[in-house]
C-alpha atoms as a PDB file:
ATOM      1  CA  UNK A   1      11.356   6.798 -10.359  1.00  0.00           C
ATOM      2  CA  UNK A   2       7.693   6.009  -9.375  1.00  0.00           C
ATOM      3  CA  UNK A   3       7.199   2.515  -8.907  1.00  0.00           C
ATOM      4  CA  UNK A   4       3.633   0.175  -8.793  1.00  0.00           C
ATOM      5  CA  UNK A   5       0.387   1.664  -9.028  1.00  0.00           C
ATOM      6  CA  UNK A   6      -1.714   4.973  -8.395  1.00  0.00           C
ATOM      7  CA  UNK A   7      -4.495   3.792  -5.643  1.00  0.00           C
ATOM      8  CA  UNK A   8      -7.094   5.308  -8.509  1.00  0.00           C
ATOM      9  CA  UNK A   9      -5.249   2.871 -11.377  1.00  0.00           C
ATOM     10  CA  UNK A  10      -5.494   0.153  -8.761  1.00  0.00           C
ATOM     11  CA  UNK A  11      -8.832   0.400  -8.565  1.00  0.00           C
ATOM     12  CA  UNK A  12      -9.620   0.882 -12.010  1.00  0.00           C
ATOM     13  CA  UNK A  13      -7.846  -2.027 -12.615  1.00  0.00           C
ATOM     14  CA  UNK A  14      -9.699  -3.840  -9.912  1.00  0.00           C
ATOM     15  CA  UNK A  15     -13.106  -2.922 -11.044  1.00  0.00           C
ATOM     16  CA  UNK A  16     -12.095  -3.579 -14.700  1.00  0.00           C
ATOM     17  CA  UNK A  17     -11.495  -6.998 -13.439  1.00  0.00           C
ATOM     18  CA  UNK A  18     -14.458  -7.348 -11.770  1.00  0.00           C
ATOM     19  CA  UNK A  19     -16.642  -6.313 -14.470  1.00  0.00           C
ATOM     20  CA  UNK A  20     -15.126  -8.549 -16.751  1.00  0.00           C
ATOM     21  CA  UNK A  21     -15.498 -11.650 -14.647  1.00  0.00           C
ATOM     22  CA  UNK A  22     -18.829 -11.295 -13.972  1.00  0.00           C
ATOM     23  CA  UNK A  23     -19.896 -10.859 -17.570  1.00  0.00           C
ATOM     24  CA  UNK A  24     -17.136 -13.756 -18.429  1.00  0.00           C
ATOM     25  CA  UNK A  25     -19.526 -15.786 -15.906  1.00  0.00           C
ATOM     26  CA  UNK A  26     -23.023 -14.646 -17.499  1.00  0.00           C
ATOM     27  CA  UNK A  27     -21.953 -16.021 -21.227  1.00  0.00           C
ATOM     28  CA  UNK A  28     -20.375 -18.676 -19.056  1.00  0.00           C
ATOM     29  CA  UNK A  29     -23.679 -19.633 -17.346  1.00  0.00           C
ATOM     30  CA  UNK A  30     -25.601 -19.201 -20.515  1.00  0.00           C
ATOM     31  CA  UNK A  31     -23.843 -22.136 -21.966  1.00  0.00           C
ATOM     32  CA  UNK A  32     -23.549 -24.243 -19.216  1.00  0.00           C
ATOM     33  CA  UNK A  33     -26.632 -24.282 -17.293  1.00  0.00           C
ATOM     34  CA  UNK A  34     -28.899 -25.210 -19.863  1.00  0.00           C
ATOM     35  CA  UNK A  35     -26.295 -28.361 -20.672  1.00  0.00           C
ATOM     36  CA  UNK A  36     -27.020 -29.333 -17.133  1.00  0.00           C
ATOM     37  CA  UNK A  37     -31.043 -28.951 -17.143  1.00  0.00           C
ATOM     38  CA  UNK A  38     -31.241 -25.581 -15.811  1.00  0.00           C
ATOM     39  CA  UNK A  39     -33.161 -23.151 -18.293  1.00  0.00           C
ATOM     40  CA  UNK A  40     -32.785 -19.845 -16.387  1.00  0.00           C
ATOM     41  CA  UNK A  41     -34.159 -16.345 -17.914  1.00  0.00           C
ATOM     42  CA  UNK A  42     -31.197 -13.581 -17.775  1.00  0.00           C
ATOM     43  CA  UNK A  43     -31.986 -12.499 -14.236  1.00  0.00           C
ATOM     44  CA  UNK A  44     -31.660 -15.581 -12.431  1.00  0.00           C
ATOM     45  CA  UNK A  45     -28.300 -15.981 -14.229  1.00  0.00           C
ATOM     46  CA  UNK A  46     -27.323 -12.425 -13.345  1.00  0.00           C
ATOM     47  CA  UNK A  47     -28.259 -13.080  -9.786  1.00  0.00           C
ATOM     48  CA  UNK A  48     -26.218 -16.371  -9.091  1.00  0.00           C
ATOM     49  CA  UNK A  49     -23.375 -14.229 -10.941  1.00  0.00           C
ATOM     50  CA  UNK A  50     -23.744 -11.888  -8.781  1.00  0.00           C
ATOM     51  CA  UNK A  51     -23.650 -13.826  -5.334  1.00  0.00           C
ATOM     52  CA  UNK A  52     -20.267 -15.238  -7.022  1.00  0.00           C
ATOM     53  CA  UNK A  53     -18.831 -12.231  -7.990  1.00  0.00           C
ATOM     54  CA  UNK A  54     -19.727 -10.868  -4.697  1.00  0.00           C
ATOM     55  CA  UNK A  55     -18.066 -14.389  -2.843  1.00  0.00           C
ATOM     56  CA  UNK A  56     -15.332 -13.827  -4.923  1.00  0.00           C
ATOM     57  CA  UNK A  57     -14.131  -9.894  -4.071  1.00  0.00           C
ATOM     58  CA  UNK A  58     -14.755 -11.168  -0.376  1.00  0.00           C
ATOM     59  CA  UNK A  59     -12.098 -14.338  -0.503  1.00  0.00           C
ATOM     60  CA  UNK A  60      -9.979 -11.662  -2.723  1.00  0.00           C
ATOM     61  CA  UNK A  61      -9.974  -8.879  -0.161  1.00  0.00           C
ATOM     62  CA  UNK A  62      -9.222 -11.675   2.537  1.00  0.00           C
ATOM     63  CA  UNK A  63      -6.290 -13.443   1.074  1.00  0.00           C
ATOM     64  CA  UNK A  64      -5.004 -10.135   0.587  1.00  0.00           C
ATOM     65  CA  UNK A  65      -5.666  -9.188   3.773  1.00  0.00           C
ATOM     66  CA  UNK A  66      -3.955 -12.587   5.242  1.00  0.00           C
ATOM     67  CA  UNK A  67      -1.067 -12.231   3.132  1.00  0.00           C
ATOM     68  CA  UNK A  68      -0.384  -8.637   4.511  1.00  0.00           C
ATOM     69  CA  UNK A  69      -0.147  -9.701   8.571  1.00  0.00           C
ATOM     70  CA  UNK A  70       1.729 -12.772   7.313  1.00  0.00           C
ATOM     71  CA  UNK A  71       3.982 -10.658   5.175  1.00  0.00           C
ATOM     72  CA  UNK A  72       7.115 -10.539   7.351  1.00  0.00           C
ATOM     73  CA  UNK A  73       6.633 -14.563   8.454  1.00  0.00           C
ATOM     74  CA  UNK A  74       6.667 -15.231   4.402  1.00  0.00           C
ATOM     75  CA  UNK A  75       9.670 -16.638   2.355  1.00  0.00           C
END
């Protein structure tokens, strides 16, 4: 019996994510922003979800990263 995940559904599932988020954070920032005085055209907004996005795979990767050396130290 196969258990977890193919490395290709993995990713799939990874990038699925990923895509999701940042457009989650476009409509996000389309609503917000201008509530806070910010009026920015779709590529601004696409950039600073970008930068996020991009912030956010890096502290993903890393965590996962940690977690794996610490694995045998973890309850």
């Amino acid at each position: 019996m196969t258990t977890g995940q193919s490395p290709s559904a993995s990713a799939f599932e990874s990038l699925t994510g990923t895509v999701v988020g940042f457009l989650l954070s476009l409509w996000a920032q389309r609503l917000l922003f201008p509530a806070l005085g910010h009026d920015l055209v779709l590529a601004e907004n696409a950039m600073v979800a970008t930068v996020f996005t991009a912030l956010s795979l890096l502290r993903g990767y890393g965590l996962r990263r940690l977690f794996n050396a610490l694995q045998d130290r973890l309850p």
